[in-house]
Protein backbone atom coordinates (compact mmCIF):
# COMPACT_ATOMS: atom_id res chain seq x y z
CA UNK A 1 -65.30 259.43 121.87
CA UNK A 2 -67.03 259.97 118.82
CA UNK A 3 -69.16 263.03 120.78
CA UNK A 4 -66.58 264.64 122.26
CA UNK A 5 -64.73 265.16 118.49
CA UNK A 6 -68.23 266.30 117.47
CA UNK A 7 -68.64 268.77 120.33
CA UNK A 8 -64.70 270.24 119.40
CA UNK A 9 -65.56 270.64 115.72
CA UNK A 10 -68.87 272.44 116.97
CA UNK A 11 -66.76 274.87 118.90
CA UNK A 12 -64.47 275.74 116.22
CA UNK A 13 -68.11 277.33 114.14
CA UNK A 14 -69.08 279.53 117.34
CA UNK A 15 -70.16 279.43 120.59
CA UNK A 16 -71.69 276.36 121.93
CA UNK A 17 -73.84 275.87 124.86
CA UNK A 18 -75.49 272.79 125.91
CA UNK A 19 -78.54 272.54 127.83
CA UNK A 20 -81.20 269.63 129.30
CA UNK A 21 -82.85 269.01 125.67
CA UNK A 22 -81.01 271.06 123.30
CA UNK A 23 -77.17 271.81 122.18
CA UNK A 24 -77.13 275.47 121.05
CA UNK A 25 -74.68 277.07 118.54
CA UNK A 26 -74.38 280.60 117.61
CA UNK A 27 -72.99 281.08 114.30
CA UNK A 28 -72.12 284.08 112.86
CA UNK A 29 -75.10 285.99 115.27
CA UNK A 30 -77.37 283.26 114.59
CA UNK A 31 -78.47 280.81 117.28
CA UNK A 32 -79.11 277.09 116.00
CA UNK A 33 -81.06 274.49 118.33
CA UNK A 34 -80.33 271.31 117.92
CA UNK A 35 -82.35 268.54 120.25
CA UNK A 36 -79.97 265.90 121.87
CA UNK A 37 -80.13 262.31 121.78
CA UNK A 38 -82.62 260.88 124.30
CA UNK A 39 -80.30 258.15 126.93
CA UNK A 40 -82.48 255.42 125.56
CA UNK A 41 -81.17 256.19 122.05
CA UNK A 42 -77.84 255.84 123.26
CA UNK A 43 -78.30 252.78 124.29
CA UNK A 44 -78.17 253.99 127.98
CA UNK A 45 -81.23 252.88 129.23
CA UNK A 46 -82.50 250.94 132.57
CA UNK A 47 -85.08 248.12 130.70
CA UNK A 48 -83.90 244.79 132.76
CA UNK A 49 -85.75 242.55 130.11
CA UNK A 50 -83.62 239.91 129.53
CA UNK A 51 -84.11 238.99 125.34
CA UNK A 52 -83.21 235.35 123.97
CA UNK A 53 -80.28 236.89 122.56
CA UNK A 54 -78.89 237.95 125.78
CA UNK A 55 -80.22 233.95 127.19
CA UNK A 56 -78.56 232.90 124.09
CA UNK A 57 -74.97 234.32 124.23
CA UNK A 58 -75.31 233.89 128.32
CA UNK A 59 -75.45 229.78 127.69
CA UNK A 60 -72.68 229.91 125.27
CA UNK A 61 -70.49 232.07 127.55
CA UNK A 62 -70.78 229.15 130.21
CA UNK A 63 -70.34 226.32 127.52
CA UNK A 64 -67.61 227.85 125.17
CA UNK A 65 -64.09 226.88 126.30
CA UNK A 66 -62.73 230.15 125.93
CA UNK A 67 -59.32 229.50 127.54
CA UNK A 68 -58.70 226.30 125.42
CA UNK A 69 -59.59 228.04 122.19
CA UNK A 70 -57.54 230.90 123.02
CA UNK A 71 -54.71 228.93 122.72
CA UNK A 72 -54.80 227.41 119.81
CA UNK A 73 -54.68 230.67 117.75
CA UNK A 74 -52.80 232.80 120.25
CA UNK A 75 -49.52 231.58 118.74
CA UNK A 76 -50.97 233.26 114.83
CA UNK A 77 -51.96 236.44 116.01
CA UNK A 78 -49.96 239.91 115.39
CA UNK A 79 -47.97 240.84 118.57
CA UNK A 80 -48.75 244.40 117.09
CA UNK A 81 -45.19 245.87 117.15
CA UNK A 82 -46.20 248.01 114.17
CA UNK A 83 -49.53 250.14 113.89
CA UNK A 84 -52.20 250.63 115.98
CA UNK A 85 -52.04 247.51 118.82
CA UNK A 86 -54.28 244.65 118.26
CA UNK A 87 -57.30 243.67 120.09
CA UNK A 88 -57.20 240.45 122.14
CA UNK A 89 -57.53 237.50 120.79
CA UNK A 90 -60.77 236.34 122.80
CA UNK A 91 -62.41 239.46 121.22
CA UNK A 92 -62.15 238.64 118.09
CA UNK A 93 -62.73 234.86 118.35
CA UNK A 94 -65.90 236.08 119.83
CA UNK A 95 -66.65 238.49 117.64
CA UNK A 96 -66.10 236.13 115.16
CA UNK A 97 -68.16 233.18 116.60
CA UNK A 98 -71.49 236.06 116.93
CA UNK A 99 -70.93 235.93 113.20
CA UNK A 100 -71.92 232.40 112.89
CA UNK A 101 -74.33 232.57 115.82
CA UNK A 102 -76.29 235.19 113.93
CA UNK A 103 -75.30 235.07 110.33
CA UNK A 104 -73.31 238.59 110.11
CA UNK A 105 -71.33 239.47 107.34
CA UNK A 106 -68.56 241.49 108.09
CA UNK A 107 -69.41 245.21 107.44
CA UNK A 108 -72.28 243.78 109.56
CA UNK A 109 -70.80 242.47 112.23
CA UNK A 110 -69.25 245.94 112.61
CA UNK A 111 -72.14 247.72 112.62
CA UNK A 112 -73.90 245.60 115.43
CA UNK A 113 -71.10 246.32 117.67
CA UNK A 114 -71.71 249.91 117.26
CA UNK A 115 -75.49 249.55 117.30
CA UNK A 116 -75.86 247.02 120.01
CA UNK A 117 -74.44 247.04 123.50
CA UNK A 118 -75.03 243.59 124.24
CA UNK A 119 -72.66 242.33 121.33
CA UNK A 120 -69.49 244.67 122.51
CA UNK A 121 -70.40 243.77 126.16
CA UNK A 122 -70.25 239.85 125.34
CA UNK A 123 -66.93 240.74 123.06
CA UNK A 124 -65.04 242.29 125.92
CA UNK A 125 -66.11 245.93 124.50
CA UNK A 126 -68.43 247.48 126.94
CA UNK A 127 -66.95 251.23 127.12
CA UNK A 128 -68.53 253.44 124.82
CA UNK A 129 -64.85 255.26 124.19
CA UNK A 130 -63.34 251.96 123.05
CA UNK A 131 -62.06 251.32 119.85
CA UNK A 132 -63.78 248.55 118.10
CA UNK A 133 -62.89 246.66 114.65
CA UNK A 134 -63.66 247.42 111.62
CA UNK A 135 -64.72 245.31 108.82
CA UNK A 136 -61.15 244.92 108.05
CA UNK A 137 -60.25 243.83 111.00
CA UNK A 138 -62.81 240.73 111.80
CA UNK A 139 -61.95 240.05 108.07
CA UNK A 140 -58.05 239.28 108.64
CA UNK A 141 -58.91 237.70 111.90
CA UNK A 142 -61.41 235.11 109.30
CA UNK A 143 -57.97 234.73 107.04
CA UNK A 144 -56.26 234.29 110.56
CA UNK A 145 -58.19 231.30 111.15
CA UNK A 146 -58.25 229.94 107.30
CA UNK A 147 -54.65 230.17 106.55
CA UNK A 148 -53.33 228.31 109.40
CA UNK A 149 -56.76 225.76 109.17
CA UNK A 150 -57.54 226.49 112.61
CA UNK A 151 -61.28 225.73 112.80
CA UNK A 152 -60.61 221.88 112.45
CA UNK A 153 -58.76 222.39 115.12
CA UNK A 154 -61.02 224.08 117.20
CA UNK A 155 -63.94 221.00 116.40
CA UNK A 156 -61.20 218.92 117.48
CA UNK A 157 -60.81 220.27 120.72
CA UNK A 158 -64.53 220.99 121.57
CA UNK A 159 -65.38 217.43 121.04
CA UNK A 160 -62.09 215.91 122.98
CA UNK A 161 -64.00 217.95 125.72
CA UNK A 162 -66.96 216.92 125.43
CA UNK A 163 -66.21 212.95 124.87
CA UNK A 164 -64.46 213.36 128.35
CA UNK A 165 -66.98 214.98 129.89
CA UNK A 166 -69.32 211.85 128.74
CA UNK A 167 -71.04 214.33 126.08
CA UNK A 168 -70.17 212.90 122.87
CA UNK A 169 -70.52 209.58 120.76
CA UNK A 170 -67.49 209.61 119.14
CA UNK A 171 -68.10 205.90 117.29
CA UNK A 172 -70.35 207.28 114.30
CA UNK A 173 -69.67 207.97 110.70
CA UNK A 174 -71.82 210.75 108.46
CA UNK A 175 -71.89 210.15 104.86
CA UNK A 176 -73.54 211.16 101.84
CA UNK A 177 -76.12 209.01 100.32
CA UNK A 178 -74.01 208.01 97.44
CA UNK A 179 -70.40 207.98 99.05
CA UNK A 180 -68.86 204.52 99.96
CA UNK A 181 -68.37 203.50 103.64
CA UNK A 182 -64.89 202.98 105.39
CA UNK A 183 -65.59 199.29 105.63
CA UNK A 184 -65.00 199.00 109.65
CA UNK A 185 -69.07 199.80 110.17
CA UNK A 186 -70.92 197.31 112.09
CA UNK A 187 -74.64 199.17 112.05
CA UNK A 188 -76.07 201.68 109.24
CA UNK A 189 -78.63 203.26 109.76
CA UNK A 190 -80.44 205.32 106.85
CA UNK A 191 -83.24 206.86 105.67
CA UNK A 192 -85.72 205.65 102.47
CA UNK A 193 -83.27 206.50 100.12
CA UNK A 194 -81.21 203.94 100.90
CA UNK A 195 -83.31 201.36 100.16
CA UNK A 196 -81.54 198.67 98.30
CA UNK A 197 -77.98 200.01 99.66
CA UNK A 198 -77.07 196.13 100.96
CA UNK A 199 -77.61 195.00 97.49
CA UNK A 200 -75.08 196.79 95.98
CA UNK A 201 -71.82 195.29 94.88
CA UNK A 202 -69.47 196.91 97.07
CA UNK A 203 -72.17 196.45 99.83
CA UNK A 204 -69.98 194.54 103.02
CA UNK A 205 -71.51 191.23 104.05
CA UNK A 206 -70.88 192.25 107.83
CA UNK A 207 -72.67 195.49 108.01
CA UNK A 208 -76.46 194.99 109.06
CA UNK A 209 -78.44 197.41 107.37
CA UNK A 210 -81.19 199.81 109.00
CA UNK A 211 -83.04 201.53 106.31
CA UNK A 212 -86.44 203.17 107.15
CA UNK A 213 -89.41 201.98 105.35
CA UNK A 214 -90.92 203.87 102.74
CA UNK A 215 -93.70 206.39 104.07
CA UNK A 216 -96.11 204.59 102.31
CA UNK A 217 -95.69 201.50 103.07
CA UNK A 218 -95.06 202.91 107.16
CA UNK A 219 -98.96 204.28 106.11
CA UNK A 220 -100.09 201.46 105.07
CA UNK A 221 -99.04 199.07 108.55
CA UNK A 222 -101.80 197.66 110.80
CA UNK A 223 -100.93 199.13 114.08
CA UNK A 224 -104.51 197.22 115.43
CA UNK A 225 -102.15 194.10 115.19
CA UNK A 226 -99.03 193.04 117.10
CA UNK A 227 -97.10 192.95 114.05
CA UNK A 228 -97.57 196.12 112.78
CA UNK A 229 -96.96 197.59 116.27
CA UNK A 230 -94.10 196.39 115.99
CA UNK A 231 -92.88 197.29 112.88
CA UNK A 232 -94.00 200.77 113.70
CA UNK A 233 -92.06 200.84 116.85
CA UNK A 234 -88.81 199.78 115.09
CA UNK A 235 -89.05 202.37 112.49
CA UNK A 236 -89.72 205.14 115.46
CA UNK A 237 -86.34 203.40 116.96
CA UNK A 238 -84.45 203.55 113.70
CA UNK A 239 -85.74 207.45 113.51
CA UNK A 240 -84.35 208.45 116.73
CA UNK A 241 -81.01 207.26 115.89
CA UNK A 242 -80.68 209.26 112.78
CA UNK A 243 -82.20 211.89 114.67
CA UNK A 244 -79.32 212.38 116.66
CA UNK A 245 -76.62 212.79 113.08
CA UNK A 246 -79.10 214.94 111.54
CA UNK A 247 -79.84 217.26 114.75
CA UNK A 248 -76.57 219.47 114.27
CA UNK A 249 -77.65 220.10 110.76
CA UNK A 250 -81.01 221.72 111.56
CA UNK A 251 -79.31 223.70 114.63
CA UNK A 252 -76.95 225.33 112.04
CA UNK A 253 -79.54 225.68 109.27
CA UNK A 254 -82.29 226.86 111.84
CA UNK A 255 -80.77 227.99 115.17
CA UNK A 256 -78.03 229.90 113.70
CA UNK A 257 -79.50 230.98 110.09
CA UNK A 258 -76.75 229.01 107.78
CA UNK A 259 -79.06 228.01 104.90
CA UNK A 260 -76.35 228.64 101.86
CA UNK A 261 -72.81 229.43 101.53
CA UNK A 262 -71.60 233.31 101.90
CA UNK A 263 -67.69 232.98 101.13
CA UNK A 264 -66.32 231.79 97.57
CA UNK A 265 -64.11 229.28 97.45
CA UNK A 266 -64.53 225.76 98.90
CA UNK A 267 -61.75 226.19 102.08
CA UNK A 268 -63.49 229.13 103.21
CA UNK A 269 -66.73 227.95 103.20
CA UNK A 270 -65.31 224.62 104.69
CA UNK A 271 -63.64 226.48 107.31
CA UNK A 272 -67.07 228.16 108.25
CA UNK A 273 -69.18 224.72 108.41
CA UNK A 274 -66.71 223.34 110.37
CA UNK A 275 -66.78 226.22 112.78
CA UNK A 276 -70.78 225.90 112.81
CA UNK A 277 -70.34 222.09 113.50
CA UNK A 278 -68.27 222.87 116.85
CA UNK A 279 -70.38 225.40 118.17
CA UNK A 280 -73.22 223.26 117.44
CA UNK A 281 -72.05 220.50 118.86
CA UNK A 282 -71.42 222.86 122.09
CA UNK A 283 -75.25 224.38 121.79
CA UNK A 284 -76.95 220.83 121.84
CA UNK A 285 -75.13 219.82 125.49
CA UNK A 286 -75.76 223.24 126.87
CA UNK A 287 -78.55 221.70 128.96
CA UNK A 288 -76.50 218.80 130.29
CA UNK A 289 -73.11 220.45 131.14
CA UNK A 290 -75.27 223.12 133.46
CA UNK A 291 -76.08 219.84 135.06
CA UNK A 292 -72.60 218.43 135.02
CA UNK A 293 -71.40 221.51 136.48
CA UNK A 294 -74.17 222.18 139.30
């Protein structure tokens, strides 16, 4: 589209001709060469490599519940009775999970999906003559989601799906090392820093504590004796278990870039972690619902 007004404003200076390798315009009795675009730099090309980004958004087309998340902010959108009509709602919850996926702001979220085919193909924007959002755009569709809290929503739904698909441990509480428990724990399990934790005073009687041991003390067991086999297998036991709350937080700090806050204001960066926390949660059973689903 954007050629083809290009090639009409052309005209309008003088005569244009185009050729194999160059676009000629005679001006005022002056010919002008101008080499065209190779295909490759238009993104035309033939390569069949398949990147980890194309892997990437491939497994969370299969593992993304599209449909279910659809619905839940269908009812917010524009119907567009005014202005230019508004892109689909799956193309901008898309767009706007590729955000998180890949850490885009949103003038540059709207420059990949002019620079890179693969992002408007996975969006629902393959044609070269479609329109595509602006910046403006993916940012109302952000407020979208913020003003009507939506993204709780959305976590709420991903793990109702995956609990009854068998994916999720629902039973589990994540808390900060110096917040207070809900007082209906049986097991805690923590790292070093909470050494000491059972001792204090509002410390519940029934909760049986699993703090690891300090690293130098772990150093300093005698694994050539049953006992300190031991001890060193229960601390590799207590580790796994922890392993599995603090594995979503390295997938968003690692797999998908989050490493500090981008928005200001505490809902909208709220409404982003939360957002991370359900695709996460979605990435880390990828594996096991191909299974599931043969």
């Amino acid at each position: 589209m954007r050629l083809r007004y290009a090639l009409i404003h052309l005209r309008r200076l003088g005569t244009l001709c185009i050729n194999r390798l160059h676009l000629c315009l005679q001006v005022r009795g002056r010919v002008e060469m101008m080499p065209l675009m190779k295909q490759a730099s238009l993104g035309l090309g033939t390569s069949t490599k398949r990147t980890r980004k194309a892997a990437f958004l491939a497994e969370m087309e299969r593992v993304v519940p599209w449909a279910a998340l659809v619905g839940l902010v269908a009812p917010y959108a524009p119907e567009g009775r005014r202005g230019r009509p508004p892109f689909a709602v799956e193309t901008m919850l898309r767009i706007h999970f590729m955000q998180q996926w890949f850490t885009l702001s949103d003038p540059a979220m709207e420059d990949a999906l002019h620079d890179m085919p693969l992002l408007r193909d996975f969006a629902g924007l393959g044609g070269w003559s479609e329109r595509l959002p602006d910046e403006t755009t993916i940012l109302r569709f952000r407020h979208l989601l913020e003003e009507h809290q939506l993204a709780p929503q959305m976590l709420q739904t991903v793990n109702d799906l995956l609990h009854a698909k068998g994916l999720l441990l629902k039973a589990g509480t994540v808390v900060e090392a110096n917040a207070l428990l809900h007082g209906e724990e049986v097991e805690v399990f923590g790292d070093a820093g909470y050494q000491g934790a059972d001792k204090r005073d509002d410390a519940s009687a029934d909760v049986r504590w699993n703090v690891a041991m300090r690293s130098g003390q772990r150093r300093a067991l005698d694994t050539s004796k049953t006992l300190g086999q031991l001890q060193e297998r229960l601390e590799q036991i207590k580790a796994s278990i922890r392993a599995k709350v603090e594995h979503p937080f390295r997938v968003i700090k690692r797999q998908f870039g989050h490493v500090k806050v981008r928005y200001r204001g505490l809902e909208k960066n709220t409404a982003q972690l939360v957002t991370l926390f359900a695709l996460s949660n979605l990435w880390m059973v990828r594996r096991k619902w191909a299974v599931l689903d043969g």
